[in-house]
C-alpha atoms as a PDB file:
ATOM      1  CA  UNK A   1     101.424  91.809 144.206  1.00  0.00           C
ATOM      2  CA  UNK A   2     103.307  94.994 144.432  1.00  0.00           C
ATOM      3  CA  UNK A   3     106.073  93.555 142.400  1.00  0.00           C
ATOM      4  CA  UNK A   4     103.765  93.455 138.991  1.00  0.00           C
ATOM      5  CA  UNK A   5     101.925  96.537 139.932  1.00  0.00           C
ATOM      6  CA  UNK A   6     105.514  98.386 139.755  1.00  0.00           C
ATOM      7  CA  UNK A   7     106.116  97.701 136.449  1.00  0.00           C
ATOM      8  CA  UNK A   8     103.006  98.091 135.128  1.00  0.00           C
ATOM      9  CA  UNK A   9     103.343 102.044 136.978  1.00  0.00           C
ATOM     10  CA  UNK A  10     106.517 102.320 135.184  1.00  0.00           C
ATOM     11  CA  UNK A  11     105.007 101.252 131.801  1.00  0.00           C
ATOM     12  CA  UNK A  12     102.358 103.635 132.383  1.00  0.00           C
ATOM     13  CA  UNK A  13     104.549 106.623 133.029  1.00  0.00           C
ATOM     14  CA  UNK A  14     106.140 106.177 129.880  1.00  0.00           C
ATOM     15  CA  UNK A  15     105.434 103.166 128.299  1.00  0.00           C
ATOM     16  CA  UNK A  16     104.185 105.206 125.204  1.00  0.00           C
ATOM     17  CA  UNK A  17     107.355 107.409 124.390  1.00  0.00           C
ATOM     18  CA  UNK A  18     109.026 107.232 121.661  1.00  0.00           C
ATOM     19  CA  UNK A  19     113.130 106.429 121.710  1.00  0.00           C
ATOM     20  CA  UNK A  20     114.193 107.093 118.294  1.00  0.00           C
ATOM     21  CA  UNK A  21     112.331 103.497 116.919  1.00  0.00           C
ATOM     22  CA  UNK A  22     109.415 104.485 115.101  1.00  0.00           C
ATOM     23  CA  UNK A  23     107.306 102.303 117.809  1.00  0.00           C
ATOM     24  CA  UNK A  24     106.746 103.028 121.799  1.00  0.00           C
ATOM     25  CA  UNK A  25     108.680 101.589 124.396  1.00  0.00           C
ATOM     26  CA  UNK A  26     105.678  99.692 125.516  1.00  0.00           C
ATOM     27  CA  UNK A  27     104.825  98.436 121.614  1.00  0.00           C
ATOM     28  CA  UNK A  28     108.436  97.844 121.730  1.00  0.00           C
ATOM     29  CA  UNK A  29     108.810  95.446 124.888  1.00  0.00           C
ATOM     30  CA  UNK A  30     105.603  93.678 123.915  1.00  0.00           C
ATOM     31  CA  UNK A  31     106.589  92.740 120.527  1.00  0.00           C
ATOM     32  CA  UNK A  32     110.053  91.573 121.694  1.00  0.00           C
ATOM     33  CA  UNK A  33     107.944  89.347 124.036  1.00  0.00           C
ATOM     34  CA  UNK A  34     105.308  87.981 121.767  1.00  0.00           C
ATOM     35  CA  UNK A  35     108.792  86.982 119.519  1.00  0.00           C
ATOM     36  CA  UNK A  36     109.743  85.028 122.647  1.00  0.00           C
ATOM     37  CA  UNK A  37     106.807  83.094 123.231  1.00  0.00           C
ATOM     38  CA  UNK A  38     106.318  82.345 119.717  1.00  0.00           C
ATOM     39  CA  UNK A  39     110.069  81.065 119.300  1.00  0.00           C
ATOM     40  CA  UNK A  40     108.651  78.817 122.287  1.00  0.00           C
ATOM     41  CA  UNK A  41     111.321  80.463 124.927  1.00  0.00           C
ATOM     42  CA  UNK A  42     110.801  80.022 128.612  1.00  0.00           C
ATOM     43  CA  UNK A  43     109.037  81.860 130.944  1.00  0.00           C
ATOM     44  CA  UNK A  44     112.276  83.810 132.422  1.00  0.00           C
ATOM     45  CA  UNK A  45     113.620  84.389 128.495  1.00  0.00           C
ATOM     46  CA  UNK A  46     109.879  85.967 127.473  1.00  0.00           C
ATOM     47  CA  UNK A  47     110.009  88.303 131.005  1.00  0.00           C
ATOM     48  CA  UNK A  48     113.574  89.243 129.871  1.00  0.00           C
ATOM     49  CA  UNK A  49     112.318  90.261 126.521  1.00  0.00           C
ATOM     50  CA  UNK A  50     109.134  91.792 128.063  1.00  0.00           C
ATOM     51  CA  UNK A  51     111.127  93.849 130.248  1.00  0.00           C
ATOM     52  CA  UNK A  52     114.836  94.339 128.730  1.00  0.00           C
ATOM     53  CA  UNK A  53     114.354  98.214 128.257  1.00  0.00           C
ATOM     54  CA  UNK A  54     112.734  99.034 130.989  1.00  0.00           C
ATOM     55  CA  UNK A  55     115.267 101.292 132.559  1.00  0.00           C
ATOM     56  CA  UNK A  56     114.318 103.756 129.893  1.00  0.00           C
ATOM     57  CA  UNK A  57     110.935 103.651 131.641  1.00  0.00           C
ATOM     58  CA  UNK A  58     112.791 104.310 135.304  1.00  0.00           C
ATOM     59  CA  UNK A  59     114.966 107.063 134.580  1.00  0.00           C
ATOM     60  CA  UNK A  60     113.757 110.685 134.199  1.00  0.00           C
ATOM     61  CA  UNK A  61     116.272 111.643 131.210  1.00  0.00           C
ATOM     62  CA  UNK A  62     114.291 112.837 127.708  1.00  0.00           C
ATOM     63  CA  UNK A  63     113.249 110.331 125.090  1.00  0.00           C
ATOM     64  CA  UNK A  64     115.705 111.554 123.176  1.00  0.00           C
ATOM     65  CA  UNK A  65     118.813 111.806 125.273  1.00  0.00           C
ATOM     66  CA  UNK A  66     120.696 110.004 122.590  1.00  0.00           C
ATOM     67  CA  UNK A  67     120.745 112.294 120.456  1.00  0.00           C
ATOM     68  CA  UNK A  68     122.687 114.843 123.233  1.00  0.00           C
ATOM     69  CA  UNK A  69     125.090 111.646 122.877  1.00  0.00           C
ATOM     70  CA  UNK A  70     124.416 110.597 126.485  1.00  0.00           C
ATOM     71  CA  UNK A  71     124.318 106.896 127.288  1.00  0.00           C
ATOM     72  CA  UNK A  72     121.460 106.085 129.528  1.00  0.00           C
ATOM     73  CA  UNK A  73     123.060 102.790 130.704  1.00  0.00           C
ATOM     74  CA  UNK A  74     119.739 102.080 130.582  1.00  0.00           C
ATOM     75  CA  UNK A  75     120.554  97.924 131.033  1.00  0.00           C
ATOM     76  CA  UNK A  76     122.236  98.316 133.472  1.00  0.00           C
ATOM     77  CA  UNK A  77     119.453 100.637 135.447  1.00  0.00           C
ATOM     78  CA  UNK A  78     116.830  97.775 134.610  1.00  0.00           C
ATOM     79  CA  UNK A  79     118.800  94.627 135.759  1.00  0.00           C
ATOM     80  CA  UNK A  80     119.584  96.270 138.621  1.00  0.00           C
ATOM     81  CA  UNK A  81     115.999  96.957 139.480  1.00  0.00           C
ATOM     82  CA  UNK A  82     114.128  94.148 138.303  1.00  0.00           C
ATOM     83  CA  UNK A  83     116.713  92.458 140.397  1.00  0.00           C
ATOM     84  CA  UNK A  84     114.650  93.136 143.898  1.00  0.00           C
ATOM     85  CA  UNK A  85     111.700  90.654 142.014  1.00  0.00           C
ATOM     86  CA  UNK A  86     113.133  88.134 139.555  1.00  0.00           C
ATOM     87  CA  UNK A  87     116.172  86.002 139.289  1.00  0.00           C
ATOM     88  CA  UNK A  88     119.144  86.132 137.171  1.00  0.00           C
ATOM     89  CA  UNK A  89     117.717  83.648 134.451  1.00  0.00           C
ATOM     90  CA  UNK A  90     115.247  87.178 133.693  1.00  0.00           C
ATOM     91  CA  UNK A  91     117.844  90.212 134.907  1.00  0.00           C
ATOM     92  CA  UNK A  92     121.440  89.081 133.447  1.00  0.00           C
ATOM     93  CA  UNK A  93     119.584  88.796 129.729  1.00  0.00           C
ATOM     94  CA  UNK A  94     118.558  91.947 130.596  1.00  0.00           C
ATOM     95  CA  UNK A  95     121.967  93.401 131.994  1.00  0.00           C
ATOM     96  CA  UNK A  96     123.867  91.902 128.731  1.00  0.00           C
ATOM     97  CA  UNK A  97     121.271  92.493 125.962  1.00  0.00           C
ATOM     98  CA  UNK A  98     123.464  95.956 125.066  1.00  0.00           C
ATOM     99  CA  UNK A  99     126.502  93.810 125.262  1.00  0.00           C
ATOM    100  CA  UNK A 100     124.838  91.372 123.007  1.00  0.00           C
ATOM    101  CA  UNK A 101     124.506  93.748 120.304  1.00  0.00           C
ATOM    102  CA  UNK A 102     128.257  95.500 120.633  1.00  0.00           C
ATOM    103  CA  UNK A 103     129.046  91.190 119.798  1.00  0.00           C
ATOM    104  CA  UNK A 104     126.835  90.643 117.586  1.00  0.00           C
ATOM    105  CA  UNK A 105     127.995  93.881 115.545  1.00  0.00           C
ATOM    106  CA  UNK A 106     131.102  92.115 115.809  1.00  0.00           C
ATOM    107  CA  UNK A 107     131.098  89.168 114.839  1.00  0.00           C
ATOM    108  CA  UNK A 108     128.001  88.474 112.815  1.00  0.00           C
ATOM    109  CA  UNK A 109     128.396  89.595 109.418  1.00  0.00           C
ATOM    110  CA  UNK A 110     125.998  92.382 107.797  1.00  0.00           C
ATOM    111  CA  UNK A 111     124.679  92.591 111.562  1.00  0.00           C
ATOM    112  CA  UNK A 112     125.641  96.197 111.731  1.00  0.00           C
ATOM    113  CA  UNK A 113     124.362  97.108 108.169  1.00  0.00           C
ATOM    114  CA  UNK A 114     120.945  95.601 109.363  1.00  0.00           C
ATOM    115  CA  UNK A 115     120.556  98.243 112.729  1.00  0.00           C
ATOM    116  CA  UNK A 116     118.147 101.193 112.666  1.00  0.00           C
ATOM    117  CA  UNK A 117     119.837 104.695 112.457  1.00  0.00           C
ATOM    118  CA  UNK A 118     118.761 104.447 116.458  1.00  0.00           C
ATOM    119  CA  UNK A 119     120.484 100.860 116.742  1.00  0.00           C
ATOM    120  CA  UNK A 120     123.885 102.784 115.398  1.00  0.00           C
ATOM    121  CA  UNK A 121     123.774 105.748 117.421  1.00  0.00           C
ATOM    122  CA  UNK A 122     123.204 103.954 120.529  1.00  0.00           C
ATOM    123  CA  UNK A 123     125.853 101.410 119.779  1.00  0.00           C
ATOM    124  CA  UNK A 124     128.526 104.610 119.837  1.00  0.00           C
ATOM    125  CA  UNK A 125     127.552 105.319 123.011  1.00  0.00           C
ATOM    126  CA  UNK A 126     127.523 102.198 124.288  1.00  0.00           C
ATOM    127  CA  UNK A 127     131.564 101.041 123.046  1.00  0.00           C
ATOM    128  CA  UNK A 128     130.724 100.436 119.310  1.00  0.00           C
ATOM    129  CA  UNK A 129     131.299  96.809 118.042  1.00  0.00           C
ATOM    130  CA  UNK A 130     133.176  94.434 120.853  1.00  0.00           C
ATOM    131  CA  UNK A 131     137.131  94.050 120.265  1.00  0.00           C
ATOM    132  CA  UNK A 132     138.205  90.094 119.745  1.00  0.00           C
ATOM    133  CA  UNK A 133     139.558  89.673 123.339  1.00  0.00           C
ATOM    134  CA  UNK A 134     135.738  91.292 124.166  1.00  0.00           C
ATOM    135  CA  UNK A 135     133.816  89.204 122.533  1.00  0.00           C
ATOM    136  CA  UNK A 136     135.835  86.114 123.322  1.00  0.00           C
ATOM    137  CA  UNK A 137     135.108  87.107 126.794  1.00  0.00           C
ATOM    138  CA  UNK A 138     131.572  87.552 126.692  1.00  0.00           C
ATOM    139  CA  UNK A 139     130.693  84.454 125.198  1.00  0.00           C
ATOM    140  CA  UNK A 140     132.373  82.872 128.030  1.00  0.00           C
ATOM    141  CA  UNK A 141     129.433  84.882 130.484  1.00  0.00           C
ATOM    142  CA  UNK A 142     126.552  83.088 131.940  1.00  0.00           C
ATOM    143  CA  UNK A 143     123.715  83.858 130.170  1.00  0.00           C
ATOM    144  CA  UNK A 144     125.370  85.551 126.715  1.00  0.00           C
ATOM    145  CA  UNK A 145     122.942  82.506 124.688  1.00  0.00           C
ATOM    146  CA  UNK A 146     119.871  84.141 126.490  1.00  0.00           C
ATOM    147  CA  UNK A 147     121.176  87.978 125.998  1.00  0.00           C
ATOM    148  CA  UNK A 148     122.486  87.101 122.286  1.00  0.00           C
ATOM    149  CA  UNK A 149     118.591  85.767 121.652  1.00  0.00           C
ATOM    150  CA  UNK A 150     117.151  88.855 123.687  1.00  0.00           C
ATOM    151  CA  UNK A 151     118.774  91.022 121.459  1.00  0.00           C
ATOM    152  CA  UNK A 152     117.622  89.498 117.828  1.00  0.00           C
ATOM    153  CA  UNK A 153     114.141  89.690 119.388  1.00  0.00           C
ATOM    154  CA  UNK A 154     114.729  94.022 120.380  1.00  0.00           C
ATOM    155  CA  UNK A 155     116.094  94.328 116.466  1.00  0.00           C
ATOM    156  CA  UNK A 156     112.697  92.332 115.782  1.00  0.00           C
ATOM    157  CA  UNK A 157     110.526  94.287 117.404  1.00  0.00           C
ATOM    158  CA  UNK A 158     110.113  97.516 115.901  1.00  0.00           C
ATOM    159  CA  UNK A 159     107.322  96.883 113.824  1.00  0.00           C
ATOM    160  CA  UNK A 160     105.297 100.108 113.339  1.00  0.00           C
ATOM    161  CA  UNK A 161     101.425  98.833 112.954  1.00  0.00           C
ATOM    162  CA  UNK A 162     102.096  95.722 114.744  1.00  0.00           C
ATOM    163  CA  UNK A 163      98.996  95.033 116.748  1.00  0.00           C
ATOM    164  CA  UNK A 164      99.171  92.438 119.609  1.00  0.00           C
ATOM    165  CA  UNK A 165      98.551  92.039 123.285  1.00  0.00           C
ATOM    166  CA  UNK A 166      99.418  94.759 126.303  1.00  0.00           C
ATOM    167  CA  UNK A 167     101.610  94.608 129.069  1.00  0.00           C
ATOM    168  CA  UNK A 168      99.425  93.228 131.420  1.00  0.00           C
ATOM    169  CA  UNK A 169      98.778  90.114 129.216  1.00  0.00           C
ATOM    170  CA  UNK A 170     102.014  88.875 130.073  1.00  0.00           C
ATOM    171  CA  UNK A 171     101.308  88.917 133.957  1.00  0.00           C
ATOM    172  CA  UNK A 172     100.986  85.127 133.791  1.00  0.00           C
ATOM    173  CA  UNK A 173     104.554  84.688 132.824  1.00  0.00           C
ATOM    174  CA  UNK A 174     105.962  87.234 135.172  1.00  0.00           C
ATOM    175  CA  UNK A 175     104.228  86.183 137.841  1.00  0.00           C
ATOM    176  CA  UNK A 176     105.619  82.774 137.433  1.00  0.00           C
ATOM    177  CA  UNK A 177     108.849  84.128 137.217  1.00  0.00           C
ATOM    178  CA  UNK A 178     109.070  86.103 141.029  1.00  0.00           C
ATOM    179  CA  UNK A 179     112.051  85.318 143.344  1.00  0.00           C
ATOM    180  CA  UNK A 180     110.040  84.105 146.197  1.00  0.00           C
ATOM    181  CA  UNK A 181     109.732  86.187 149.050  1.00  0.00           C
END
């Protein structure tokens, strides 16, 4: 299926940067999605974890953009493309997982203190921590249980070391989770 084949492509092209993390984006992702199946999360939530930064694998900025103090929007980029293959139960966790951590930063105390120097530059350039009215209204979004989950797996994953699977051994679960044609 084309579908898989693209996002394997993009996690070859640069699956194995760095983005400030002390892992790859590829270790990254697969960590975060490991996390998901072994919390027992569906399908659609372990593709969303799988493939929540993968607009940092579509656009053609340098790994370390953030540090020029550019926001890469990068959710945004990703829901918007894995959009033409999966559903919104896998792209809106995607889409809000940066949201997810401006509330969490929030609201959930020592949250912030917890983030990678990485975590806290990126969360400047993404708003900072979510105002009240904010954060009231994203809990009221479709999905924010999914994104809020997606995003305590991405703090999770950025174990240096970690050995586990590759990409490709999640093909079962993102093949299951297609929009049919």
């Amino acid at each position: 299926m084309h579908e898989i084949e693209s996002i394997y492509a993009a996690f070859a092209r640069r699956g194995q940067e760095s983005y400030g993390e002390g892992v790859s984006l590829a270790d990254h992702s697969i960590q975060c999605a490991a996390f998901a199946q072994r919390d027992g999360a569906a399908p659609a939530l372990v593709a969303a974890a799988l493939l929540h930064d993968i607009g940092h694998l579509l656009h053609d900025l340098p790994e370390d953009v953030a540090d020029s103090g550019i926001d890469t929007q990068h959710e945004a980029l990703g829901s918007v493309w894995l959009s033409q293959y999966f559903g919104l139960d896998v792209t809106e966790p995607v889409r809000l997982h940066v949201a997810a951590k401006r509330y969490l930063a929030a609201t959930e105390a020592g949250y912030f203190d917890r983030l990678s120097d990485a975590s806290r530059l990126s969360l400047r350039l993404q708003g900072g921590p979510m105002l009240d009215a904010q954060a009231r209204a994203f809990e009221a979004q479709a999905f924010f249980a999914e994104a809020v989950q997606v995003r305590r797996w991405d703090e999770e994953g950025k174990i240096v070391g970690y050995v586990g699977a590759d990409v490709a051994s999640f093909d079962a679960v993102l093949r299951a989770c297609l929009t049919p044609p």
